[in-house]
PDB file of N, CA and C in Angstrom:
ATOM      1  N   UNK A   1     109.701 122.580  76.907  1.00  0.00           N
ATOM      2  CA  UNK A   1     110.813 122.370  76.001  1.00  0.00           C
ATOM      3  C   UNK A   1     110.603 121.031  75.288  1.00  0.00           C
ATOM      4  N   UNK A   2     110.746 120.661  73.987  1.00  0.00           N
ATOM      5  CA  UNK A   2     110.602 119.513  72.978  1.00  0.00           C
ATOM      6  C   UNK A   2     111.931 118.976  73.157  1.00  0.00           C
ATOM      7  N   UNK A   3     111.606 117.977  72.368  1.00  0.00           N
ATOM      8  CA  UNK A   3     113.170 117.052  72.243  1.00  0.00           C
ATOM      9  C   UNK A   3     113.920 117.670  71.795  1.00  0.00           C
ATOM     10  N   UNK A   4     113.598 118.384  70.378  1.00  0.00           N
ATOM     11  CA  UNK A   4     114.541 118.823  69.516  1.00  0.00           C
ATOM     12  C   UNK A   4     115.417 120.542  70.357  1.00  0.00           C
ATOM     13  N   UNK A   5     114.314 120.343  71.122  1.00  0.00           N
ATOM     14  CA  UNK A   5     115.797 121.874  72.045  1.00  0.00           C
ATOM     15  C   UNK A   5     116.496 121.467  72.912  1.00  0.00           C
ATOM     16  N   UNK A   6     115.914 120.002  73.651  1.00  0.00           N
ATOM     17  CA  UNK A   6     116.602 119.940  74.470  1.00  0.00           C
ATOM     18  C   UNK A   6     118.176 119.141  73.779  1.00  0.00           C
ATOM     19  N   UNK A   7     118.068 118.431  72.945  1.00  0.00           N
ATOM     20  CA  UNK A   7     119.258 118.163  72.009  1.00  0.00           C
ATOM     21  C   UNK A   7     120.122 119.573  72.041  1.00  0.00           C
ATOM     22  N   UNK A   8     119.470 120.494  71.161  1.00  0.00           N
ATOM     23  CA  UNK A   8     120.348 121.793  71.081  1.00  0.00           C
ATOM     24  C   UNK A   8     121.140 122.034  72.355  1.00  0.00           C
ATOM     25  N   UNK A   9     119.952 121.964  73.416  1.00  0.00           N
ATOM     26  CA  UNK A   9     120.647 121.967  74.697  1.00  0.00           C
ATOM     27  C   UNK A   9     121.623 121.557  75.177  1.00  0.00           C
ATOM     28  N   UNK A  10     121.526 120.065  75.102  1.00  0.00           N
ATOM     29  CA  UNK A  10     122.981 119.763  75.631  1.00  0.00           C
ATOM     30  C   UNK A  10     123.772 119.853  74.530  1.00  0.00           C
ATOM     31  N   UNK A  11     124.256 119.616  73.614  1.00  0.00           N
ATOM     32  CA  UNK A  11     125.415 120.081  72.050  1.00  0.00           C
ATOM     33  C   UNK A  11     125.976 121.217  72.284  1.00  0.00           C
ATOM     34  N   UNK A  12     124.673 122.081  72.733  1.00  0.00           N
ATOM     35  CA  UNK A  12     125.608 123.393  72.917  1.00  0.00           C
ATOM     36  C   UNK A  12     126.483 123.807  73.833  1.00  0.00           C
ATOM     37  N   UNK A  13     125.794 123.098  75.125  1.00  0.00           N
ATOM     38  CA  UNK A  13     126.776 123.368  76.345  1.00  0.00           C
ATOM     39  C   UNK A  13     128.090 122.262  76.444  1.00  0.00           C
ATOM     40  N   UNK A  14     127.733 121.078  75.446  1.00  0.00           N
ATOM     41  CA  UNK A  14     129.067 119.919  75.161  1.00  0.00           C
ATOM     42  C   UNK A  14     129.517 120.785  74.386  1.00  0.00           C
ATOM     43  N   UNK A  15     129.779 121.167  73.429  1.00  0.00           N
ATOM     44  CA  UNK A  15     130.756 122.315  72.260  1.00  0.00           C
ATOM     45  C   UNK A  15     131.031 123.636  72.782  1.00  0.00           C
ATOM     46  N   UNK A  16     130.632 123.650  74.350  1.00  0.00           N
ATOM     47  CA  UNK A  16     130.941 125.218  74.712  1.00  0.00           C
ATOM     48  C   UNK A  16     130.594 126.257  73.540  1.00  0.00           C
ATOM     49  N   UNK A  17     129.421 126.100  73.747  1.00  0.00           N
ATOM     50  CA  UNK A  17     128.621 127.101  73.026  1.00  0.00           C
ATOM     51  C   UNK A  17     129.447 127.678  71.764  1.00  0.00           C
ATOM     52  N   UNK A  18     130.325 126.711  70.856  1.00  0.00           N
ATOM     53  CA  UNK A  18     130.598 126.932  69.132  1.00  0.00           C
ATOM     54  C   UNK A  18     129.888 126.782  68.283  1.00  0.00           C
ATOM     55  N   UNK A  19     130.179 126.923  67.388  1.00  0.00           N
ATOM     56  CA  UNK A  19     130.110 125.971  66.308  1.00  0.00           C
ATOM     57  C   UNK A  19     131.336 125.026  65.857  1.00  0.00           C
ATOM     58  N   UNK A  20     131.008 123.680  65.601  1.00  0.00           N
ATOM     59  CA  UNK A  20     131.619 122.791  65.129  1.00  0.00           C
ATOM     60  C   UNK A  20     132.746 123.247  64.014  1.00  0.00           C
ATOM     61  N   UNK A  21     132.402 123.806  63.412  1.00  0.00           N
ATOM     62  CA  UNK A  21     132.872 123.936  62.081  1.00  0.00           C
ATOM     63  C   UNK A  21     133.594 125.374  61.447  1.00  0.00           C
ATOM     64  N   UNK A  22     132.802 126.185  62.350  1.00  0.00           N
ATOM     65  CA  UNK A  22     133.567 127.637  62.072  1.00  0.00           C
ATOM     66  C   UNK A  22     134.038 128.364  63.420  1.00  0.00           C
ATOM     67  N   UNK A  23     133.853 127.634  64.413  1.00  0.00           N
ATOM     68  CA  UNK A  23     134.229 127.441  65.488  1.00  0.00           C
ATOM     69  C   UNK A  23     133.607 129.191  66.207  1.00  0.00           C
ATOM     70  N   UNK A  24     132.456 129.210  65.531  1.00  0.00           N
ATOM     71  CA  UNK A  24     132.521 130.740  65.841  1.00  0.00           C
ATOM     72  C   UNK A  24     131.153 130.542  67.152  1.00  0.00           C
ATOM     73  N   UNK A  25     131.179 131.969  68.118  1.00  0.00           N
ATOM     74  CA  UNK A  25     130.211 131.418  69.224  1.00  0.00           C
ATOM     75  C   UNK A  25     128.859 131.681  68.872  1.00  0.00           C
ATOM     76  N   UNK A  26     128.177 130.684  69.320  1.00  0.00           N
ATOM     77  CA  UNK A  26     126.807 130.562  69.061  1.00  0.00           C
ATOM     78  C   UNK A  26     125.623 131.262  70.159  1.00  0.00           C
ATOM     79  N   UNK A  27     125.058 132.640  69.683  1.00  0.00           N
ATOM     80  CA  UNK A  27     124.315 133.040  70.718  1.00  0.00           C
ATOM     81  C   UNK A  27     123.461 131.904  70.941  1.00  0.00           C
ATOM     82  N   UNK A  28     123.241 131.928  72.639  1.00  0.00           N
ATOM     83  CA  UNK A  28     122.244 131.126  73.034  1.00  0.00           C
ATOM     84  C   UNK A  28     120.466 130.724  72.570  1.00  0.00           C
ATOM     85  N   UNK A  29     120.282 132.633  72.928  1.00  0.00           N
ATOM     86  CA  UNK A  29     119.097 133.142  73.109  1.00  0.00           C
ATOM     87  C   UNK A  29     118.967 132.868  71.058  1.00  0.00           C
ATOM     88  N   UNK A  30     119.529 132.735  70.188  1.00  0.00           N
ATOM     89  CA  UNK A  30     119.278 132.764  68.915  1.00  0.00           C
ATOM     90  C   UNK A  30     119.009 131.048  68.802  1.00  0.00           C
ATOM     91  N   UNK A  31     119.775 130.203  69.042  1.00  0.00           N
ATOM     92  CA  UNK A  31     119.442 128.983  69.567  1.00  0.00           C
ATOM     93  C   UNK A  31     118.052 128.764  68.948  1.00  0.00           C
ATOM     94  N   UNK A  32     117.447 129.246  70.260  1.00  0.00           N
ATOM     95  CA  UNK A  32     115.952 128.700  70.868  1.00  0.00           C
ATOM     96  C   UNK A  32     115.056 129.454  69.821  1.00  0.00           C
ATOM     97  N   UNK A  33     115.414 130.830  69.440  1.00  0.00           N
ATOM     98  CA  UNK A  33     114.289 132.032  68.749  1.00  0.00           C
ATOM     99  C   UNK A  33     113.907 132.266  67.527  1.00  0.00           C
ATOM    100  N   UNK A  34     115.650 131.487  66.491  1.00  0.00           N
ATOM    101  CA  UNK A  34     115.137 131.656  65.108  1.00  0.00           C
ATOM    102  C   UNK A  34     115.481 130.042  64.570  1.00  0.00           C
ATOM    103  N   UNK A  35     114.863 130.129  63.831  1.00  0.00           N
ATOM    104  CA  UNK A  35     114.172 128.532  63.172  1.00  0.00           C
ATOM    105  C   UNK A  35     115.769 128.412  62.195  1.00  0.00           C
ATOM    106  N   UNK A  36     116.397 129.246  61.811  1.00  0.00           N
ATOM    107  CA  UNK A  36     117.150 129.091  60.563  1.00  0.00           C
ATOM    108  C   UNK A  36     118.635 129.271  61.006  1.00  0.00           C
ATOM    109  N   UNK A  37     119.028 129.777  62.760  1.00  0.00           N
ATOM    110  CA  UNK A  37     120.087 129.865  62.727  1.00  0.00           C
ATOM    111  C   UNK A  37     121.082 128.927  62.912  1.00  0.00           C
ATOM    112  N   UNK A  38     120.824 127.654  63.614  1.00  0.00           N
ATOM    113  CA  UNK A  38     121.427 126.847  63.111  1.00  0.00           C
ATOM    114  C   UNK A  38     120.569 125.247  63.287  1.00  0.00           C
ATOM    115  N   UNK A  39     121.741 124.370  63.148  1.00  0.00           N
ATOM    116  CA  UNK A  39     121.044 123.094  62.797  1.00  0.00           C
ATOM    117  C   UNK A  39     121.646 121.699  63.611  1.00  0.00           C
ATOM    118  N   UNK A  40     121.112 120.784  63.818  1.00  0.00           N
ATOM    119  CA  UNK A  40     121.502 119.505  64.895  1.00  0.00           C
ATOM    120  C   UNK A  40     121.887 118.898  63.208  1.00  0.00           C
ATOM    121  N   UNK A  41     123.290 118.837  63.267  1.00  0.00           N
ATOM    122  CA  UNK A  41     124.027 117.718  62.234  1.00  0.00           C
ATOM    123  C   UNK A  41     124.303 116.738  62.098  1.00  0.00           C
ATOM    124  N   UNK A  42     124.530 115.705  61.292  1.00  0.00           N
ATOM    125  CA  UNK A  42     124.963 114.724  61.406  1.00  0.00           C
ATOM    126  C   UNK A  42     126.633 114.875  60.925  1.00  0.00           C
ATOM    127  N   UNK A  43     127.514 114.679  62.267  1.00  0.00           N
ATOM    128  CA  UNK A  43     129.380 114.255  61.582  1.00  0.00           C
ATOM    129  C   UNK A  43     129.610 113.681  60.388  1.00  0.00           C
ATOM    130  N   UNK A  44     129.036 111.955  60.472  1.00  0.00           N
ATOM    131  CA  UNK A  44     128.705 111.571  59.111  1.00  0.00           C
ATOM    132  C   UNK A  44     127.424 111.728  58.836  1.00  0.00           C
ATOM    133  N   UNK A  45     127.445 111.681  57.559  1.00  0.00           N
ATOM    134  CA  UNK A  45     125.750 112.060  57.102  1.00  0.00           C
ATOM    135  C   UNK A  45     125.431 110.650  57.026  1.00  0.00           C
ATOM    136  N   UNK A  46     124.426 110.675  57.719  1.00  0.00           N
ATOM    137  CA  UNK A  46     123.532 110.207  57.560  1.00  0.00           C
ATOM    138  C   UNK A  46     122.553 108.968  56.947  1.00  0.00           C
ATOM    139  N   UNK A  47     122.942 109.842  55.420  1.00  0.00           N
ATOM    140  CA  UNK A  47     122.435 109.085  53.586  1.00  0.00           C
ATOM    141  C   UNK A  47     123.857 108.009  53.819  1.00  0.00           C
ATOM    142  N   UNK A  48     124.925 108.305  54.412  1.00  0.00           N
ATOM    143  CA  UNK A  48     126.082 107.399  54.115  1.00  0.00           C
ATOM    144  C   UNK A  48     126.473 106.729  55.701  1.00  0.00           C
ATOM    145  N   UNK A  49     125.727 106.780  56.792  1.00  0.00           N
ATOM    146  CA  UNK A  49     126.581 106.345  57.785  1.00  0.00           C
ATOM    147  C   UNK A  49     125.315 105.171  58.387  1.00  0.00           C
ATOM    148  N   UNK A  50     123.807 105.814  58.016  1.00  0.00           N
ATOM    149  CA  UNK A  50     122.574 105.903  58.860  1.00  0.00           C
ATOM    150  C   UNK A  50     123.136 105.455  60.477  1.00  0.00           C
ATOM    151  N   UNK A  51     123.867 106.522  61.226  1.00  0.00           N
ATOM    152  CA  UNK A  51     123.760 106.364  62.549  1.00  0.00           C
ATOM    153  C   UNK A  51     122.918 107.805  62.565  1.00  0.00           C
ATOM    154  N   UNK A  52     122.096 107.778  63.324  1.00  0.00           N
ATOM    155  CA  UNK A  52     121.021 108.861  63.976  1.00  0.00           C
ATOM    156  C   UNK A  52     121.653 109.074  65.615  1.00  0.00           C
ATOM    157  N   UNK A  53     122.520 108.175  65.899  1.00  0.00           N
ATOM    158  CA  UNK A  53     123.090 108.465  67.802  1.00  0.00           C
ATOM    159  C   UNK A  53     123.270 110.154  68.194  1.00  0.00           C
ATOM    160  N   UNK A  54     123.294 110.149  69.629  1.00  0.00           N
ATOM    161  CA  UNK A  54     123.820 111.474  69.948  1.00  0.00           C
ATOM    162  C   UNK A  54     125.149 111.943  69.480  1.00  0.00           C
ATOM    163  N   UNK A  55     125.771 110.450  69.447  1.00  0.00           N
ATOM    164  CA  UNK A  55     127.290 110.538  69.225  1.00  0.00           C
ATOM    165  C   UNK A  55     127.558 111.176  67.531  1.00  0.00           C
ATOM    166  N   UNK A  56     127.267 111.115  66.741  1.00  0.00           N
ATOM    167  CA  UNK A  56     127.031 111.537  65.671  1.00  0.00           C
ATOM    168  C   UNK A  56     126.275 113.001  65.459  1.00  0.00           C
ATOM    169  N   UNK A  57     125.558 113.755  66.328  1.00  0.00           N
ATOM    170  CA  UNK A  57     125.161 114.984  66.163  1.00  0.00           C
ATOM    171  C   UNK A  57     126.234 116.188  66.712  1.00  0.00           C
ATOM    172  N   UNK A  58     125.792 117.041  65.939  1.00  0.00           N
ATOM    173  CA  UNK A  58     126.997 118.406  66.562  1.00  0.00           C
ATOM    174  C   UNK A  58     125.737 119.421  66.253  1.00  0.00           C
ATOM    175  N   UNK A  59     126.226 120.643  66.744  1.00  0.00           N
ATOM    176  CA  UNK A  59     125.340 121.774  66.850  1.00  0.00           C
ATOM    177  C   UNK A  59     126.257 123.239  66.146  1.00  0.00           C
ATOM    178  N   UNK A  60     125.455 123.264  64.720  1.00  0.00           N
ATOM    179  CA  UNK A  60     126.428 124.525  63.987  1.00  0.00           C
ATOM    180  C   UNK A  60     125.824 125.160  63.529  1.00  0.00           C
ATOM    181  N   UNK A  61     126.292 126.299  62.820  1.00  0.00           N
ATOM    182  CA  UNK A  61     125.478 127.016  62.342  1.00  0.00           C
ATOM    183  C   UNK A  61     124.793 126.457  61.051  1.00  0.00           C
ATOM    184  N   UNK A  62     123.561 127.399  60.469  1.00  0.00           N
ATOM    185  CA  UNK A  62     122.879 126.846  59.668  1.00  0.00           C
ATOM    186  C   UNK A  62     123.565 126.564  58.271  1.00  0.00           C
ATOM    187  N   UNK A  63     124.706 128.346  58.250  1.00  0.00           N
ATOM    188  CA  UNK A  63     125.524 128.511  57.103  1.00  0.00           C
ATOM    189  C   UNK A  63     126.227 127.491  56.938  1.00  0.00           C
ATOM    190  N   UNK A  64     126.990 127.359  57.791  1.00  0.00           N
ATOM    191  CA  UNK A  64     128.397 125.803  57.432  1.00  0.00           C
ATOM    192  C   UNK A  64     127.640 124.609  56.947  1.00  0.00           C
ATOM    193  N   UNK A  65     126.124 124.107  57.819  1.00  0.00           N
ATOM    194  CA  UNK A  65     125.762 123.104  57.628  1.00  0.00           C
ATOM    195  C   UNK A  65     125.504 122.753  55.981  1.00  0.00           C
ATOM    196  N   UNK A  66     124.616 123.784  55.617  1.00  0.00           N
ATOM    197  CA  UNK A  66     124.302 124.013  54.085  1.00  0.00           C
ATOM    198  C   UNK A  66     125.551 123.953  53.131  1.00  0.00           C
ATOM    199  N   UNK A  67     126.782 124.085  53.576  1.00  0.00           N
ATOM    200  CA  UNK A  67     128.020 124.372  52.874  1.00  0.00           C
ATOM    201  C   UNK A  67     128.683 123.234  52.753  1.00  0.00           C
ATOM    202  N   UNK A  68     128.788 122.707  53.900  1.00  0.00           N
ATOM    203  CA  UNK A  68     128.961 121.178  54.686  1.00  0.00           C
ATOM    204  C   UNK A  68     128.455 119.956  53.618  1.00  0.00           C
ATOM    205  N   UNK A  69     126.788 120.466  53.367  1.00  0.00           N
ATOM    206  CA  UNK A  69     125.955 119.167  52.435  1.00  0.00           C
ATOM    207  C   UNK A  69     125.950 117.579  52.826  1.00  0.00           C
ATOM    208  N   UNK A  70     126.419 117.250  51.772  1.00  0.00           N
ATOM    209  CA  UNK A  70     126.862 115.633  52.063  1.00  0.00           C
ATOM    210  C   UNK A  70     127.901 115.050  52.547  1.00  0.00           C
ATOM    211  N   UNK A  71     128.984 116.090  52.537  1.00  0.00           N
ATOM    212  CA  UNK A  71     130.312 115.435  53.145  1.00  0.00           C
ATOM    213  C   UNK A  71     130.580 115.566  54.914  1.00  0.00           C
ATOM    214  N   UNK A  72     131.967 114.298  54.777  1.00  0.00           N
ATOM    215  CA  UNK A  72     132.293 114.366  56.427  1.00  0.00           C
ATOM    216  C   UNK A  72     132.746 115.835  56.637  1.00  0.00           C
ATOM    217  N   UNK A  73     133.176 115.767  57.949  1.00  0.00           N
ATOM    218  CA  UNK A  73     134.079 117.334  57.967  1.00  0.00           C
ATOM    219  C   UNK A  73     134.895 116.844  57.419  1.00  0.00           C
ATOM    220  N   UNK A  74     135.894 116.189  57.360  1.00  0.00           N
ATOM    221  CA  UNK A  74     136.910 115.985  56.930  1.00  0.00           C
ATOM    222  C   UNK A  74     137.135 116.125  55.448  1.00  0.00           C
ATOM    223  N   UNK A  75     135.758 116.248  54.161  1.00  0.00           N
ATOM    224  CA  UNK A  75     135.758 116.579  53.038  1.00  0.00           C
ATOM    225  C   UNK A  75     135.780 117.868  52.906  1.00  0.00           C
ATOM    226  N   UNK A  76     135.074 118.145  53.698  1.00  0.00           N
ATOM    227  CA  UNK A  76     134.472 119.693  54.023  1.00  0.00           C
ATOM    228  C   UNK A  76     135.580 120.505  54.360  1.00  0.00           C
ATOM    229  N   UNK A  77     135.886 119.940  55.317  1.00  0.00           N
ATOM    230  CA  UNK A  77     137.127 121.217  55.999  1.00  0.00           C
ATOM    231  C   UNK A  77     138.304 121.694  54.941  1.00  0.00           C
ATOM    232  N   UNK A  78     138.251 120.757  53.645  1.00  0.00           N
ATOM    233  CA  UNK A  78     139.411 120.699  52.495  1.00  0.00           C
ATOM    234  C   UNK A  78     140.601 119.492  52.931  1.00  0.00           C
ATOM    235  N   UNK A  79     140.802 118.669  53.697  1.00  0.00           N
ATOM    236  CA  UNK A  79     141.774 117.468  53.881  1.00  0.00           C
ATOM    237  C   UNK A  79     141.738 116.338  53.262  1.00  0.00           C
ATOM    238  N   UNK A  80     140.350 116.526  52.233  1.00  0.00           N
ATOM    239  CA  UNK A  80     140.420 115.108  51.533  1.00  0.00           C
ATOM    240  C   UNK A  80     141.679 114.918  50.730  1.00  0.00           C
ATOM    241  N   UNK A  81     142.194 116.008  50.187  1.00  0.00           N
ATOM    242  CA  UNK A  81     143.625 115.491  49.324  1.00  0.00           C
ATOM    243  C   UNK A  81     144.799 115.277  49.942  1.00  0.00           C
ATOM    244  N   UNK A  82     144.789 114.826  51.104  1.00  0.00           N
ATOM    245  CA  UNK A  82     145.818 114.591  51.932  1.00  0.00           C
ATOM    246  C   UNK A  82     146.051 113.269  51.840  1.00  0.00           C
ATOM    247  N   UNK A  83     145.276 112.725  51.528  1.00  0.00           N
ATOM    248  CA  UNK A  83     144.737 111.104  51.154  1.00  0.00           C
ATOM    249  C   UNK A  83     145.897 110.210  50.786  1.00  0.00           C
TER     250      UNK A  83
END
């Protein structure tokens, strides 16, 4: 096992096997098997936070992430006009 599964590894079993974001459950066995189903995120991105910590990664699907882009969840989820 590489770093990058064993990350998946624990995210997934800390998020009880969700997703972050669509809160929907994440097969395991898809996890490990396809390259595209999902992705180790950054909460804040990244380009705007540069924390790389564990504390900053979540484990979602590939779809939300791509949808997600540059913003926090909190842009993302639609609450920015609550502002």
């Amino acid at each position: 096992m590489n770093a990058k599964n064993i990350l998946k590894y624990k995210l997934y079993f800390e998020q009880n096997g969700r997703c972050v974001y669509s809160n929907e459950k994440l097969d395991l066995n898809r996890v490990f098997l396809e390259d595209h189903y999902v992705d180790v995120d950054h909460i804040l991105p990244y380009s705007r936070s540069f924390d790389d910590s564990f504390n900053n990664k979540v484990l979602c699907l590939s779809s939300e992430n791509a949808k997600k882009g540059n913003k926090t969840p909190y842009e993302y989820l639609g609450n920015a006009s609550d502002l």
